[in-house]
Protein backbone atom coordinates (compact mmCIF):
# COMPACT_ATOMS: atom_id res chain seq x y z
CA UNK A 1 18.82 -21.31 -26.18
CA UNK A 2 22.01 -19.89 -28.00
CA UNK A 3 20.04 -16.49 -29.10
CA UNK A 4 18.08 -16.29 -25.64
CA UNK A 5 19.13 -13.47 -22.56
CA UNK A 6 20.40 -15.46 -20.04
CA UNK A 7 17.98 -13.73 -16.73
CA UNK A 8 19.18 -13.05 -13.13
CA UNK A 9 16.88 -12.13 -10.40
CA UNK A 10 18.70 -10.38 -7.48
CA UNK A 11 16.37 -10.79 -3.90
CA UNK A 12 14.73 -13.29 -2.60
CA UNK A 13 11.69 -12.36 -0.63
CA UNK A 14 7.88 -12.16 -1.12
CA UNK A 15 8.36 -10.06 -4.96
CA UNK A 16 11.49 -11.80 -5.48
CA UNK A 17 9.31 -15.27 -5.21
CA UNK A 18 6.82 -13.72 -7.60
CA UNK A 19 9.26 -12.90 -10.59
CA UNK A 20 10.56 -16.02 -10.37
CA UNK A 21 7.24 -18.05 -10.78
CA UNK A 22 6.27 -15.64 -13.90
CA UNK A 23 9.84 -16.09 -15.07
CA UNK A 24 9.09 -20.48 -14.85
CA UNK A 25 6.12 -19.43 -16.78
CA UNK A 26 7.47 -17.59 -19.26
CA UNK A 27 10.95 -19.58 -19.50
CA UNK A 28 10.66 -19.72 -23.41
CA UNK A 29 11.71 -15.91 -23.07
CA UNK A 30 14.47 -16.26 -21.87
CA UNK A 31 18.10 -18.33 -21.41
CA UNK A 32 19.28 -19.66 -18.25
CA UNK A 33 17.22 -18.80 -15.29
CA UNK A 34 19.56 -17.64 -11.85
CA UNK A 35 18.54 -16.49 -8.16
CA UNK A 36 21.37 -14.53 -6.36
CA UNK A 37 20.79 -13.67 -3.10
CA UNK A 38 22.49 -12.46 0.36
CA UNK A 39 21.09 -15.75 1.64
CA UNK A 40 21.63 -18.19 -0.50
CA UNK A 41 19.16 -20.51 1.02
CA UNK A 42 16.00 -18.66 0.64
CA UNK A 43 16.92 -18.58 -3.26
CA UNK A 44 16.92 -22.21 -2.79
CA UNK A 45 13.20 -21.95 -0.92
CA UNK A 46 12.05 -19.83 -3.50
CA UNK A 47 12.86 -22.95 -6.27
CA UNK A 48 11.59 -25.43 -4.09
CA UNK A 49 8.26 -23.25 -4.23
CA UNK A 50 8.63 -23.80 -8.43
CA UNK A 51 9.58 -27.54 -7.84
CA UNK A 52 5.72 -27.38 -5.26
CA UNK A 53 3.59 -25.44 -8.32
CA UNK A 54 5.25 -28.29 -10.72
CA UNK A 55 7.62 -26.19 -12.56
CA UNK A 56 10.59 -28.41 -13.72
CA UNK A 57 12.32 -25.47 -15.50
CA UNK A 58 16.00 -25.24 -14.43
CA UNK A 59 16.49 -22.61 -11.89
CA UNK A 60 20.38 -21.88 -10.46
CA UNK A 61 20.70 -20.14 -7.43
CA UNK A 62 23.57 -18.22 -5.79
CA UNK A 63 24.51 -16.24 -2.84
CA UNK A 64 25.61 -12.57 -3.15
CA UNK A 65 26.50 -9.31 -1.76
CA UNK A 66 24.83 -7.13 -3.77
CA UNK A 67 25.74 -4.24 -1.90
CA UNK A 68 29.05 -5.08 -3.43
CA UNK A 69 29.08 -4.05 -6.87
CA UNK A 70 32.41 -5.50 -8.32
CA UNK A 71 30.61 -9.13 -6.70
CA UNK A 72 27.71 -8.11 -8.47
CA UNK A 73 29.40 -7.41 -12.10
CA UNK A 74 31.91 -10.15 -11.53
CA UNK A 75 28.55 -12.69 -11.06
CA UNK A 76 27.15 -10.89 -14.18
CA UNK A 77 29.89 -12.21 -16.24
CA UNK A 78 29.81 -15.50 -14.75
CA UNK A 79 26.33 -16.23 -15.36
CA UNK A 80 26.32 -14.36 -19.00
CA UNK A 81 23.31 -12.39 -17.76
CA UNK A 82 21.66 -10.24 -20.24
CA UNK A 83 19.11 -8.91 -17.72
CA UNK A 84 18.92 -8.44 -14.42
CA UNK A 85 15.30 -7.31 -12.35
CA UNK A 86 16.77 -6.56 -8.99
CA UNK A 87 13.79 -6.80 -6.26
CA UNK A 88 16.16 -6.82 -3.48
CA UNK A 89 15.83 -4.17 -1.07
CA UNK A 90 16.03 -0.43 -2.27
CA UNK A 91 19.49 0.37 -0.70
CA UNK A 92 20.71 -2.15 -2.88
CA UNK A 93 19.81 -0.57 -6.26
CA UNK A 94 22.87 1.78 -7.25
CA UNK A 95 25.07 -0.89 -6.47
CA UNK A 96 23.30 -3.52 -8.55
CA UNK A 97 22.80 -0.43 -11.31
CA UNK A 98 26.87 0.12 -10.95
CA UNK A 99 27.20 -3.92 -11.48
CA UNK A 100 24.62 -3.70 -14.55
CA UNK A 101 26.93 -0.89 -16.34
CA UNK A 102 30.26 -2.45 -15.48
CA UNK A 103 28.97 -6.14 -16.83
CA UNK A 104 27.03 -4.48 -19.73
CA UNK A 105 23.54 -6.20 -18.63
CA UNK A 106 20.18 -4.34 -18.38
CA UNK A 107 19.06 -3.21 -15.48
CA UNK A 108 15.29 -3.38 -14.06
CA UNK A 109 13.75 -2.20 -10.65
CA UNK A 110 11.04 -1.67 -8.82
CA UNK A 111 11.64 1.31 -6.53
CA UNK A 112 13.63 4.52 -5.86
CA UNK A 113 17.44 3.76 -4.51
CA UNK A 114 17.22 4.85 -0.84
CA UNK A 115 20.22 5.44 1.42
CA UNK A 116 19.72 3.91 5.34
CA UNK A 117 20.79 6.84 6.77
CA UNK A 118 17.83 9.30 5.40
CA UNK A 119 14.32 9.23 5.16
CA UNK A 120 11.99 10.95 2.23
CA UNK A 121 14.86 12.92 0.24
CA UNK A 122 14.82 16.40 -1.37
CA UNK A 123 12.62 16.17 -5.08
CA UNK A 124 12.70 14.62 -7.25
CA UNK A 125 14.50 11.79 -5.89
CA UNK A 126 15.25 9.86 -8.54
CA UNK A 127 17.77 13.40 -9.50
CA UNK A 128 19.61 12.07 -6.10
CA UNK A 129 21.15 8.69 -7.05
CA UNK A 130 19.34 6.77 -10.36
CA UNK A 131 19.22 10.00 -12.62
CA UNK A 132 22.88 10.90 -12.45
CA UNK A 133 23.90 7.42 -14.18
CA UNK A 134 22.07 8.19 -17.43
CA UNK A 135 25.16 9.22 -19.04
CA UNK A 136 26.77 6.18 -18.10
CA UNK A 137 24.23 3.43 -18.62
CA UNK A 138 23.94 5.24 -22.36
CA UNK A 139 27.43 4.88 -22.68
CA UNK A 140 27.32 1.60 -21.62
CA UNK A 141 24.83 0.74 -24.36
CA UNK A 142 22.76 -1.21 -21.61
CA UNK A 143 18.87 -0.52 -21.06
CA UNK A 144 18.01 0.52 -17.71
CA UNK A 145 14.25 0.54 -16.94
CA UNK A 146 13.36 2.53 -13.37
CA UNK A 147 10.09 2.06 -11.06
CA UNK A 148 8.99 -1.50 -12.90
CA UNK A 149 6.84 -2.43 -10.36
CA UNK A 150 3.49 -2.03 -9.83
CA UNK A 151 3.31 1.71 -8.04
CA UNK A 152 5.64 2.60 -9.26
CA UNK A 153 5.92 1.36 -12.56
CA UNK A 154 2.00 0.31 -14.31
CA UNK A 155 0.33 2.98 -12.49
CA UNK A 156 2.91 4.99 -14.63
CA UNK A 157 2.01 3.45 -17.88
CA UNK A 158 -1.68 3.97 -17.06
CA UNK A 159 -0.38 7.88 -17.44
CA UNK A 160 1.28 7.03 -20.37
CA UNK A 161 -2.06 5.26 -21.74
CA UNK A 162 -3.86 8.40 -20.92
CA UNK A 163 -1.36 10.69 -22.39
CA UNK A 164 -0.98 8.13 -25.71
CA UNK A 165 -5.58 7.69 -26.33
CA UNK A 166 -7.45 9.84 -24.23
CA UNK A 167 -5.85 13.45 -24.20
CA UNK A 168 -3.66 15.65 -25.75
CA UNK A 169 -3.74 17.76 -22.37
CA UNK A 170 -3.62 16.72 -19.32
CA UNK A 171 -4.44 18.54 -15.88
CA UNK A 172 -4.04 15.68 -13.11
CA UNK A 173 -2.94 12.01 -12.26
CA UNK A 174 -4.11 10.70 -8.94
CA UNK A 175 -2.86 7.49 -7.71
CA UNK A 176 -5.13 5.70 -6.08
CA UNK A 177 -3.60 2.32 -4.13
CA UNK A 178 -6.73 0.46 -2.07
CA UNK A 179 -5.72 -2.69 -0.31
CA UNK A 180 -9.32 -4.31 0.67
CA UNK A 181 -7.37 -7.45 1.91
CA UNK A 182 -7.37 -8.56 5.60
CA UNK A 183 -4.18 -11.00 6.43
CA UNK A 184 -5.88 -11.35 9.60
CA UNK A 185 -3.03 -10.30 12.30
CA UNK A 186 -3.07 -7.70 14.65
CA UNK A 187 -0.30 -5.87 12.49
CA UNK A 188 1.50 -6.60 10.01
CA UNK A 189 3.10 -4.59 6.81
CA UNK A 190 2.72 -6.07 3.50
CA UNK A 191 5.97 -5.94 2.30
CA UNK A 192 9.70 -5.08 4.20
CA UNK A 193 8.46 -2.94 7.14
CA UNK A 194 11.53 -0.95 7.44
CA UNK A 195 10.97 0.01 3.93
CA UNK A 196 7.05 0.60 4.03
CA UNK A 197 7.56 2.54 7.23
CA UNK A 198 10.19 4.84 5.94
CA UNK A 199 7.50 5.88 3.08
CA UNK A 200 4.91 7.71 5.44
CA UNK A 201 7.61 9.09 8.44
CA UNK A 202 8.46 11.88 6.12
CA UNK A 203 7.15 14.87 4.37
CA UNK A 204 4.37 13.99 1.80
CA UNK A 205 5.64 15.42 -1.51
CA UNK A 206 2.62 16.06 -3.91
CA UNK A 207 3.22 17.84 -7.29
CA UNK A 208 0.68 20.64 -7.50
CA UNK A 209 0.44 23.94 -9.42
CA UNK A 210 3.73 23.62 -11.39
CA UNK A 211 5.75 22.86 -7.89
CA UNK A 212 6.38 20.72 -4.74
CA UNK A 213 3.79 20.92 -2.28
CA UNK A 214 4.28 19.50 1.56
CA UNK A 215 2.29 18.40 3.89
CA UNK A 216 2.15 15.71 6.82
CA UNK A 217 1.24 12.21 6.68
CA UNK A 218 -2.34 11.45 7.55
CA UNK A 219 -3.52 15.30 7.20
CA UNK A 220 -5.14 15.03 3.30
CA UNK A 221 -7.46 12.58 3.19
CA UNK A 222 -10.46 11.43 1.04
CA UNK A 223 -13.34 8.68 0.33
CA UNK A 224 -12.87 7.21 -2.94
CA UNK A 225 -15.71 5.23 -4.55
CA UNK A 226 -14.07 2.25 -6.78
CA UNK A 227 -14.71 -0.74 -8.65
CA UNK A 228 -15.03 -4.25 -6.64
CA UNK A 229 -13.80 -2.47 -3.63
CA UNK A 230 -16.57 0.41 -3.36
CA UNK A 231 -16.04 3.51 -0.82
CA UNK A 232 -12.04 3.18 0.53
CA UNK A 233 -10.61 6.47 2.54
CA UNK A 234 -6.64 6.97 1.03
CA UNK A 235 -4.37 9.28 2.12
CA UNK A 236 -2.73 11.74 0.17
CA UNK A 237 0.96 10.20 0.66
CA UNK A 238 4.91 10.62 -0.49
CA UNK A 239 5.45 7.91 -3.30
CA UNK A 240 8.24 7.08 -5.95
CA UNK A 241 5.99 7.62 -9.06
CA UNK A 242 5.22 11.22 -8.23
CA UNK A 243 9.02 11.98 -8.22
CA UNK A 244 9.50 10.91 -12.03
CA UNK A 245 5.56 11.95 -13.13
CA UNK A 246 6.10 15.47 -12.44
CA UNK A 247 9.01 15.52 -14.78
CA UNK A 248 7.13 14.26 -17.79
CA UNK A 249 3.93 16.23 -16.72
CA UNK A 250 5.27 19.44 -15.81
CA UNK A 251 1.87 21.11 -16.22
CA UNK A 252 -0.24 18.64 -14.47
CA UNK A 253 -1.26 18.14 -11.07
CA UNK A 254 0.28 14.93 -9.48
CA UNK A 255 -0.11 12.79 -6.28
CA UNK A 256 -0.66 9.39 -4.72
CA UNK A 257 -3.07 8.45 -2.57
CA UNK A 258 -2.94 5.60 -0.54
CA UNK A 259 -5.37 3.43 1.69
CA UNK A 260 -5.56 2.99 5.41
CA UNK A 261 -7.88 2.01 8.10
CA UNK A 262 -8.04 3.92 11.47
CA UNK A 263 -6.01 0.88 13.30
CA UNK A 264 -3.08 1.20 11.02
CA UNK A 265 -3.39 4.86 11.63
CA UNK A 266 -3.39 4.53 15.11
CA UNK A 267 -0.50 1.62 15.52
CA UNK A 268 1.39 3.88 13.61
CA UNK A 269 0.71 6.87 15.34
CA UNK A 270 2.13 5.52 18.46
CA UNK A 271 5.01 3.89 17.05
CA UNK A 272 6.44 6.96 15.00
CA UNK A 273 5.38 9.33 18.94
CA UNK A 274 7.68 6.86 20.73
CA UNK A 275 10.64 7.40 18.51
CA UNK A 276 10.41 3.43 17.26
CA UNK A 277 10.24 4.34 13.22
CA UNK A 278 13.61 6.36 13.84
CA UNK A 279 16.36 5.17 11.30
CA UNK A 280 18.82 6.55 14.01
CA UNK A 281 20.72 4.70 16.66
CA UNK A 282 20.20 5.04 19.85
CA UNK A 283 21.65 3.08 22.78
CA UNK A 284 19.79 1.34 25.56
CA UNK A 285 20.68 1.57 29.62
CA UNK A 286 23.33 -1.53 28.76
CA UNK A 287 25.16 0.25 26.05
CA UNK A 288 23.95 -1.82 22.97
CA UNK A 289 23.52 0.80 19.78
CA UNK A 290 20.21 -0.56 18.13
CA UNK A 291 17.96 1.29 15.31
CA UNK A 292 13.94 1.59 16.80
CA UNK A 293 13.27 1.21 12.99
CA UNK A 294 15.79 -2.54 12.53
CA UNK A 295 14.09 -2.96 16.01
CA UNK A 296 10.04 -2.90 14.90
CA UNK A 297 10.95 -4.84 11.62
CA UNK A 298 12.62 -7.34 13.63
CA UNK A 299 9.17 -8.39 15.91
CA UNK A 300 6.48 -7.90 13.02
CA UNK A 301 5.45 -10.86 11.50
CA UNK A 302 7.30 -11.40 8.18
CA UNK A 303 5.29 -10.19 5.14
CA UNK A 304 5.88 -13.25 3.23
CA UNK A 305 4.37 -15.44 6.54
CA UNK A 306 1.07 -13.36 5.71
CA UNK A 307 0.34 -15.08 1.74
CA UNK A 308 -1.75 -18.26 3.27
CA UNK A 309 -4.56 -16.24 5.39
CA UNK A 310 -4.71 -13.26 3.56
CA UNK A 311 -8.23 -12.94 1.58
CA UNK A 312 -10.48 -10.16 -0.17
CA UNK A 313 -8.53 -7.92 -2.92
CA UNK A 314 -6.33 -4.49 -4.00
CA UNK A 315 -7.79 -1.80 -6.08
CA UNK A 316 -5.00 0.36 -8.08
CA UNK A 317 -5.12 2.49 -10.69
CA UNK A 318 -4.60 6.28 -11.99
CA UNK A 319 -7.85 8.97 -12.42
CA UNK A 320 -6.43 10.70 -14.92
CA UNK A 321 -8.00 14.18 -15.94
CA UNK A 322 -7.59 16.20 -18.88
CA UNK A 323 -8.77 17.35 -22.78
CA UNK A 324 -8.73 16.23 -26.33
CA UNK A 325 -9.51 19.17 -29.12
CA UNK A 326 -10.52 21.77 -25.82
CA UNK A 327 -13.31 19.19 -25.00
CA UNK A 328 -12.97 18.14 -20.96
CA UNK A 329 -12.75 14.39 -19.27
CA UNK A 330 -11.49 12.08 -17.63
CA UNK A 331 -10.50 8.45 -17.30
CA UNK A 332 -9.88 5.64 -14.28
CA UNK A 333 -7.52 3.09 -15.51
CA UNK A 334 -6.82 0.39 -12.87
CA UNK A 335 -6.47 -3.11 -11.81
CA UNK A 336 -7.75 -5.73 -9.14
CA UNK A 337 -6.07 -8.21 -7.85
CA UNK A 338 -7.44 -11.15 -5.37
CA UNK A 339 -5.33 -12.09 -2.71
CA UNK A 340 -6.25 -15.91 -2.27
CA UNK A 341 -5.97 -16.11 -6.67
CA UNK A 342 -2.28 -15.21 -6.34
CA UNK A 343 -1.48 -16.98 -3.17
CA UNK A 344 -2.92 -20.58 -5.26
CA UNK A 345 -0.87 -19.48 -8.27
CA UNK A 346 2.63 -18.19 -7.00
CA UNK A 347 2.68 -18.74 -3.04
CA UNK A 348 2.51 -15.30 -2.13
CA UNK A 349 0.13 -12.64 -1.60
CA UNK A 350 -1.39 -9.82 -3.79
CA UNK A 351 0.76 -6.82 -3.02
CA UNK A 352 3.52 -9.22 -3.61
CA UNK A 353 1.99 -9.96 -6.91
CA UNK A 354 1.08 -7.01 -8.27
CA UNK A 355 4.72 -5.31 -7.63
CA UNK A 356 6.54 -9.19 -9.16
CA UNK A 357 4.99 -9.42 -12.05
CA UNK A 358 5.41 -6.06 -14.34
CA UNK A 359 9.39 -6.26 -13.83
CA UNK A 360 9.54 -9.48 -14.97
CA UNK A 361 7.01 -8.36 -17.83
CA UNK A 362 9.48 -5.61 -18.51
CA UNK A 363 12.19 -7.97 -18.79
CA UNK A 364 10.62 -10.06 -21.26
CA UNK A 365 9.93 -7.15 -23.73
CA UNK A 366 13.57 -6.03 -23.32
CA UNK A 367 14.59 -9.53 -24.72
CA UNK A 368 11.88 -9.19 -27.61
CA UNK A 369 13.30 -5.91 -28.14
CA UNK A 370 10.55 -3.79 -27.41
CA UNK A 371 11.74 -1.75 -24.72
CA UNK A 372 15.68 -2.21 -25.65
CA UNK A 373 16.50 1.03 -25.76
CA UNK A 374 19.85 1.38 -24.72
CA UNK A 375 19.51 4.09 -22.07
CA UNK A 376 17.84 4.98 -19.05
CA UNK A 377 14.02 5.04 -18.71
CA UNK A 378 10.96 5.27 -16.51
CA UNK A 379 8.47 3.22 -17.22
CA UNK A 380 6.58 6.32 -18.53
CA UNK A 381 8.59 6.81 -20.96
CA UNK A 382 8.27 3.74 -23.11
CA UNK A 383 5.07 2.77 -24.65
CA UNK A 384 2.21 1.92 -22.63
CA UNK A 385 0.14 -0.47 -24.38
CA UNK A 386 2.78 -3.34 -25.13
CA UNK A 387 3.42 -3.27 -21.54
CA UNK A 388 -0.15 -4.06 -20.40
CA UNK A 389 -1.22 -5.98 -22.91
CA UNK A 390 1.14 -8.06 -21.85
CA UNK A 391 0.24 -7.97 -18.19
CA UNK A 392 -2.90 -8.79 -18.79
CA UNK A 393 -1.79 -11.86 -20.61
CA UNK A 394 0.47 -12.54 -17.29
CA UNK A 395 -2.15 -12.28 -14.68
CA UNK A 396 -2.89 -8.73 -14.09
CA UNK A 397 -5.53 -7.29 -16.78
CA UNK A 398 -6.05 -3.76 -17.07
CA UNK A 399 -9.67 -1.72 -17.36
CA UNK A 400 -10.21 1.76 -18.07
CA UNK A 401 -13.82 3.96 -16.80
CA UNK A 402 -14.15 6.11 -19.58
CA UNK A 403 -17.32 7.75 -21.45
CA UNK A 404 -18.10 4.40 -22.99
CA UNK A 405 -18.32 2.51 -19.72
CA UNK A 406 -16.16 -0.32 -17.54
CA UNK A 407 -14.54 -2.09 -19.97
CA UNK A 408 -10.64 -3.85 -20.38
CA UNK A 409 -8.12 -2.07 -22.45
């Protein structure tokens, strides 16, 4: 155990759960396994869910503000962490980040840093918080991998995949995220609502034609035919990936697209016309200052209550078009997942699967040394196929559509 990274896992809900299940699978990896969380109890919840799937690894837990970070660096040294995925919410990431840099441990994420107070930020958005530490995490000699989720974070590799063996140009990524799942409530968000909310109330940033491009939720849409799932309308929408894409693909088209049914659309609709997605206080006839946002997270069923009845399965991946030697094509790389499959194997449901287990993949090729590179990087900008190889060896197998057919990477 001497020569192993000791492993911290910051959060403790539905992704949080995930990470830690892959990290009892793949314990060998690393040292010491350690929860920290605001809440110390549901780190304790998530271990008893190891101790229920029969994992007898040892699994510390600990409570922590990590919105704090001299608490976070001071449990850094504590612990001895080498690595820390943080899958906490995203307001906590540049004080976790600050913790990483001060403690000298390697940070991984899963999402953009996003302050309470403002919704969908001037591009690109990593520039606004993340991107301004890269001297310091360099100077720090500590690895920092950005966007290690699923989107974002694979769907960026599958770029990367398509930049490294199937073009040497390329003219357009499109994102493609189909959920085909029913959890069978009325409504219901599949991860933090305050968070999934605050992604479509905003202007939808696209990359197009060597710029930013605007437009309004719900106002570009299109029917996409695709494997397992078949014909799925998505929405051209705002998304992390798109904010660190465009800088590596200056000259190609990028934007996400992502899937919704006409009674999402319409709950929606009449939430965000009555003011009830506002991240702004307002006060009621009584005097009490509330947020409409805090307010509509606080009465929708928690996403992690949703795992046990959800059924049917995601669709994710990247059409990616482009050239090799002036001759035109294109590619679909992508994933499915099946709900009920990841619910039997980690307690939780696919979304939650599909965004747990590439950060924990990413931390175990930063202790082989793989993607230890002693600076800042988006997951685009490390090599692809290590990364989902491994993936695939962890649960979520990759397949590309090219000229040859449907086959796996």
């Amino acid at each position: 155990m001497a020569d192993k990274k000791n492993l911290l896992i910051i959060g403790a809900g539905g992704v949080a759960q995930v990470v830690a299940h892959k990290a009892a699978q793949w314990a060998a990896e690393f040292g010491a396994l350690h929860i920290a969380s605001r809440t110390r109890s549901k780190a304790d919840a998530i271990v008893a869910s190891l101790r229920d799937k029969g994992h007898k690894v040892a699994v510390e837990t600990h409570a922590l503000d990590a919105m704090d970070s001299k608490a976070v660096a001071d449990l850094i040294r504590k612990l001895d962490a080498k690595i820390v995925i943080n899958v906490g919410s995203a307001f906590i990431n540049m004080t976790v980040l600050e913790g990483c840099i001060a403690a000298g441990a390697a940070y991984i994420d899963t999402a953009i840093h996003e302050d309470p107070a403002k919704i969908c930020e001037t591009p690109p958005w990593y520039g606004n918080y993340e991107w301004k530490r890269r001297e310091a995490v360099e100077k720090a000699g500590i690895t920092a991998v950005l966007g290690a989720g699923f989107d974002p974070g694979v769907v960026n590799a599958y770029a990367r995949l398509a930049e490294d063996e199937y073009f040497d140009k390329i003219d357009s990524i499109d994102i493609v995220d189909i959920n085909a799942g029913s959890h069978g409530r009325y409504f219901a968000t599949n991860f933090d609502p305050e968070i999934n909310f605050r992604e479509f109330t905003g202007t939808v940033y696209a990359w197009q034609g060597g710029k930013w491009t605007e437009n309004k939720m719900f106002e570009v849409g299109r029917e996409w035919d695709l494997p397992v799932v078949g014909k799925q309308t998505a929405y051209l929408s705002g998304h992390d990936e798109v904010h660190s894409l465009s800088a590596r693909y200056k000259d190609s088209d990028v934007r996400f697209w992502m899937g919704f049914g006409p009674h999402y659309i319409n709950v929606f609709t009449v939430l965000q016309s009555l003011g009830l997605l506002s991240e702004q206080p307002v006060k009621t006839a009584e005097g009490q200052e509330v947020v409409p946002l805090k307010l509509v997270k606080a009465v929708l069923p928690d996403p992690a209550s949703l795992a046990k009845d959800y059924t049917g399965k995601t669709c994710i991946g990247d059409l990616v078009k482009g050239s090799l030697n002036g001759k035109p094509g294109e590619v679909f790389i992508y994933n499915v997942a099946d709900h009920k499959q990841a619910y039997d194997e980690v307690g939780s449901q696919g979304i939650s699967y599909t965004a747990g287990v590439p950060p924990l993949a990413a931390a175990v090729l930063i202790a082989r040394g793989d993607w230890d590179v002693k600076k800042m990087a988006n997951v685009e900008d490390l090599p692809a196929r290590p990364f989902l190889e491994l993936l695939g060896e962890m649960g979520l197998p990759t397949r590309v559509i090219d000229a040859t057919g449907d086959h796996p990477i």
